[in-house]
N, C-alpha and C. Protein backbone atom coordinates (compact mmCIF):
# COMPACT_ATOMS: atom_id res chain seq x y z
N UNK A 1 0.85 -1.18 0.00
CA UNK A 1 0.00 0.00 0.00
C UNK A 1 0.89 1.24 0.00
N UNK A 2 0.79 1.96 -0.89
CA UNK A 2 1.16 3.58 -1.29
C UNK A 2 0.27 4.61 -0.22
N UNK A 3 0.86 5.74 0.51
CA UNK A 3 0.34 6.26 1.45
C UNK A 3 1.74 7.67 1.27
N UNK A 4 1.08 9.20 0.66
CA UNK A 4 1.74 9.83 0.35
C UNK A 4 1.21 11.09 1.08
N UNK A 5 2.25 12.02 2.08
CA UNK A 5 2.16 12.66 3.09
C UNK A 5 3.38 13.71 2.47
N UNK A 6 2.68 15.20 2.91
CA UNK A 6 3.78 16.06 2.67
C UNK A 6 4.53 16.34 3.56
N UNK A 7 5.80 16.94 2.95
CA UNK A 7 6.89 17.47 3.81
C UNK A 7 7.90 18.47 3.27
N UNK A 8 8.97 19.53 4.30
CA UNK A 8 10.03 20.04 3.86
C UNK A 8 10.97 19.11 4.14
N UNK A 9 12.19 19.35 3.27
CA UNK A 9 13.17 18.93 3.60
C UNK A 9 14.10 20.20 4.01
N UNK A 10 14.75 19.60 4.61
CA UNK A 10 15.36 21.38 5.41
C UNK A 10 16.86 20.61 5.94
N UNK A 11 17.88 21.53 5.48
CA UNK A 11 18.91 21.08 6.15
C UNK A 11 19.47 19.88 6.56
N UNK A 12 19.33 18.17 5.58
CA UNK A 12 19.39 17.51 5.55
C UNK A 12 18.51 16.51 6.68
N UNK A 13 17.41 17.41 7.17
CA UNK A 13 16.31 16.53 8.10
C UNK A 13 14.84 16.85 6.81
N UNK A 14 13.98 15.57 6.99
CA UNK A 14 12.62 15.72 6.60
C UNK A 14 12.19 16.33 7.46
N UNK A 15 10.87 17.55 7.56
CA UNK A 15 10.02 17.58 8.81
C UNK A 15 8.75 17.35 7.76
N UNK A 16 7.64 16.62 8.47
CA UNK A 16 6.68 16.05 7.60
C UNK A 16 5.24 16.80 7.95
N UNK A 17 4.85 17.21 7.02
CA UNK A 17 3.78 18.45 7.64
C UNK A 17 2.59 17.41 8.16
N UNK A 18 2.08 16.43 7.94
CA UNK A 18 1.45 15.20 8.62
C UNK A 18 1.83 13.84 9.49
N UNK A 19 1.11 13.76 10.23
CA UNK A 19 1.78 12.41 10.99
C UNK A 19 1.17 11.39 10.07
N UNK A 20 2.54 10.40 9.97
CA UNK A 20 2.38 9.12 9.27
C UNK A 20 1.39 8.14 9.54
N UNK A 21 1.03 7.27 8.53
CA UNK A 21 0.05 6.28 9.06
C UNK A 21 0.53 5.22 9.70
N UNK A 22 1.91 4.93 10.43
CA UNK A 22 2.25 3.78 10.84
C UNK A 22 2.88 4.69 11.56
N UNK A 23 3.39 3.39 12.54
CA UNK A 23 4.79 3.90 13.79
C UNK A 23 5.72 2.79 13.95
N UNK A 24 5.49 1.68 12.75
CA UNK A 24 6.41 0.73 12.66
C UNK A 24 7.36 0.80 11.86
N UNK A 25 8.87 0.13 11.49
CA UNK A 25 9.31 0.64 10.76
C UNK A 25 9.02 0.24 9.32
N UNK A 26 9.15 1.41 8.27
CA UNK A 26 9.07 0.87 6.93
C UNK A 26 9.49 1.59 5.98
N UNK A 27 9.54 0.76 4.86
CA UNK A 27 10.13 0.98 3.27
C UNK A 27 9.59 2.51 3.23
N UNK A 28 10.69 3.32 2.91
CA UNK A 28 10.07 4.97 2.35
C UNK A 28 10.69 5.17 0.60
N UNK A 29 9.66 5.42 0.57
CA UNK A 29 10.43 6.44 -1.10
C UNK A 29 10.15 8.26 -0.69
N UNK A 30 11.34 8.97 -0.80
CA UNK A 30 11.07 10.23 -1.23
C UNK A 30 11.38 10.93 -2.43
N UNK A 31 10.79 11.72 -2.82
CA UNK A 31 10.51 12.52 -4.17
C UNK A 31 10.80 13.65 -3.86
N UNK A 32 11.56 14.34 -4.11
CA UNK A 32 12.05 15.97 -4.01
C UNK A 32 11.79 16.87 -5.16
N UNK A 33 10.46 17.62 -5.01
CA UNK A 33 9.51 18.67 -5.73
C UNK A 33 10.16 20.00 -5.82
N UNK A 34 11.12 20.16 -6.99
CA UNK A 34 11.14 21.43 -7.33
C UNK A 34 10.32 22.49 -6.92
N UNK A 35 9.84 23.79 -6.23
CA UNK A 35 8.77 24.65 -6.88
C UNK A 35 9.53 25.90 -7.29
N UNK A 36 8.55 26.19 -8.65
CA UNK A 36 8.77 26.85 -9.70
C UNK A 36 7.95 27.94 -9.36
N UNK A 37 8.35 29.35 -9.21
CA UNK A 37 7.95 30.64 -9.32
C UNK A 37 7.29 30.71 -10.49
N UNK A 38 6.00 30.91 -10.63
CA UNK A 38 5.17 31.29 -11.70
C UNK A 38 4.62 32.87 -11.82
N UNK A 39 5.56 33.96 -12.87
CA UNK A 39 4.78 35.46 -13.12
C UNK A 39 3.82 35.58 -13.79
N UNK A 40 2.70 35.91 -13.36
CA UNK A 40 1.55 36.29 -14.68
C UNK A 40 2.27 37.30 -15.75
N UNK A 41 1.94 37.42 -16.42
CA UNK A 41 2.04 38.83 -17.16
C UNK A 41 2.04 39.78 -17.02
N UNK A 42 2.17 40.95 -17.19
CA UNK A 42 1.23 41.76 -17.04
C UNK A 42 -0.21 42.06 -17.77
N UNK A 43 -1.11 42.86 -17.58
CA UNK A 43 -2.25 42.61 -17.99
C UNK A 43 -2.38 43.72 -18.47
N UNK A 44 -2.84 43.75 -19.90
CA UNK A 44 -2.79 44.48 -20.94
C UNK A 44 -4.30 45.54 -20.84
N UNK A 45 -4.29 46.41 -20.87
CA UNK A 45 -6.07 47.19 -20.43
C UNK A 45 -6.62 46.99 -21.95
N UNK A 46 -7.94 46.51 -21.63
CA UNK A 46 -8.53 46.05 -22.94
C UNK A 46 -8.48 44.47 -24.21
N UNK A 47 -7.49 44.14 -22.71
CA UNK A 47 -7.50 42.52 -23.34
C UNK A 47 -7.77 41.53 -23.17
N UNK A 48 -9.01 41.61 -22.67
CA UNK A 48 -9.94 40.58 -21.69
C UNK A 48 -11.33 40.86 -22.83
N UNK A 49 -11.77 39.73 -23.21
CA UNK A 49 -13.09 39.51 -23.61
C UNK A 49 -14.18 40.40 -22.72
N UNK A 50 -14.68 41.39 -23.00
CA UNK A 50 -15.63 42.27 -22.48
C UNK A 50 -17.00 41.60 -23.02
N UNK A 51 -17.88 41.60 -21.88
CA UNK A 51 -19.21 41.59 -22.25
C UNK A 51 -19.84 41.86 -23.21
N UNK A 52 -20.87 41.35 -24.30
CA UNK A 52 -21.18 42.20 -25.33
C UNK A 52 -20.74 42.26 -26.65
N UNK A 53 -19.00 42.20 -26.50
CA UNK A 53 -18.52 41.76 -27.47
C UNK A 53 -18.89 41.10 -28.30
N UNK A 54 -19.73 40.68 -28.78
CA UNK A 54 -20.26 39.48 -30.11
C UNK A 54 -21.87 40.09 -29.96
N UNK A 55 -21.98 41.03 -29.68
CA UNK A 55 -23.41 41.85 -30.14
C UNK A 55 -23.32 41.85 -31.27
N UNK A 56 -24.40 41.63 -31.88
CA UNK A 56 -24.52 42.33 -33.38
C UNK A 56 -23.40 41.22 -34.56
N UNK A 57 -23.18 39.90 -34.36
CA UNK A 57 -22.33 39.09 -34.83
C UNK A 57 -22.84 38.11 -35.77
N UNK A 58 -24.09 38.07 -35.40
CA UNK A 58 -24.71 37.38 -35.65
C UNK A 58 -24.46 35.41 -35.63
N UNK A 59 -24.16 35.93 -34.35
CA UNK A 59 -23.50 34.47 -33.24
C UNK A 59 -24.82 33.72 -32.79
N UNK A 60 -25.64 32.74 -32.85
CA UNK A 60 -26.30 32.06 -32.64
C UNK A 60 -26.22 30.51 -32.09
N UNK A 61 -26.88 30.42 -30.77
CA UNK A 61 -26.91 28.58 -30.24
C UNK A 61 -27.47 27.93 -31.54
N UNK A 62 -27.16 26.74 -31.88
CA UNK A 62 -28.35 25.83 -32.48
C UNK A 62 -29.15 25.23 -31.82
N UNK A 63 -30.30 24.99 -32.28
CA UNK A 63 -31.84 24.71 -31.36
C UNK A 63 -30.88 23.08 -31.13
N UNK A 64 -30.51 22.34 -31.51
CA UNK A 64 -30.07 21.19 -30.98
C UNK A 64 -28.92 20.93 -29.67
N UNK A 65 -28.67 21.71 -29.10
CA UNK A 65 -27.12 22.26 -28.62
C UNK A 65 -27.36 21.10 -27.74
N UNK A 66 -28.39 21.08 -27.10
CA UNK A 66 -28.36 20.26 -25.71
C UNK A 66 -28.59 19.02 -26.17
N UNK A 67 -28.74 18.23 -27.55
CA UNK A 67 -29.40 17.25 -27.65
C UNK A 67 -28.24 16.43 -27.17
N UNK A 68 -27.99 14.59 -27.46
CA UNK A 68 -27.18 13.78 -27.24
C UNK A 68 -26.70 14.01 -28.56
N UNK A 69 -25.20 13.38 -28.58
CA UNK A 69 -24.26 13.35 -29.40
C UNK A 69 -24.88 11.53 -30.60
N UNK A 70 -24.55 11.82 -31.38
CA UNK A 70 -24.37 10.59 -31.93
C UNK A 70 -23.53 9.33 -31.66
N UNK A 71 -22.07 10.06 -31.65
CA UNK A 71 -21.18 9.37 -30.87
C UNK A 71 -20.97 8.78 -29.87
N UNK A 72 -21.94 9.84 -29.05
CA UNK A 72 -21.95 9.06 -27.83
C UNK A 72 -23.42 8.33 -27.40
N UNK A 73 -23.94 7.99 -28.37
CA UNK A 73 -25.55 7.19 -27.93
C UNK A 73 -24.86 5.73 -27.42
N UNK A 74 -23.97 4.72 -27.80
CA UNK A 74 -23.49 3.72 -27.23
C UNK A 74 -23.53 3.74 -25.72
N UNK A 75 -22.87 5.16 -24.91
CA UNK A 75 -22.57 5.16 -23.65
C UNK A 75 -23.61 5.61 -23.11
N UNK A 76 -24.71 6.31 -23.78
CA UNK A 76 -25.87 6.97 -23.41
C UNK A 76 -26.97 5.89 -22.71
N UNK A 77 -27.01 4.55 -23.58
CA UNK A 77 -28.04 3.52 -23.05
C UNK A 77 -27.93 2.96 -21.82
């Protein structure tokens, strides 16, 4: 059984942000998780899909939109 609990590693000790499911001894695997700083962008004024936008587009649902797929009538029954 696989049983996966987080932790830092710090200064050549684990500290494990959960207590384990056992207190006997056993087989460990650890995995050491990069984390990666992620920047948004910056955000451009006016470059976000505004409301409305497709007024007058002559953008229309089809009356069928909600029906079942063909493809999927097999999984449908």
């Amino acid at each position: 059984m696989y049983t996966a609990i987080n932790g830092i590693f710090d200064n050549g000790q684990i500290i494990f942000e959960e207590t384990p499911p056992t207190s006997k001894k056993m087989k460990v695997i650890v995995t050491f998780l990069e984390e990666v700083e992620t920047t948004l962008p910056d955000r451009q004024p006016g470059s976000l899909l505004r409301l409305g936008v497709l007024q007058g587009k002559n953008y229309a649902i089809p009356d069928d939109f909600n029906e079942p797929l063909d493809d999927l009538k097999e999984y449908m029954e």
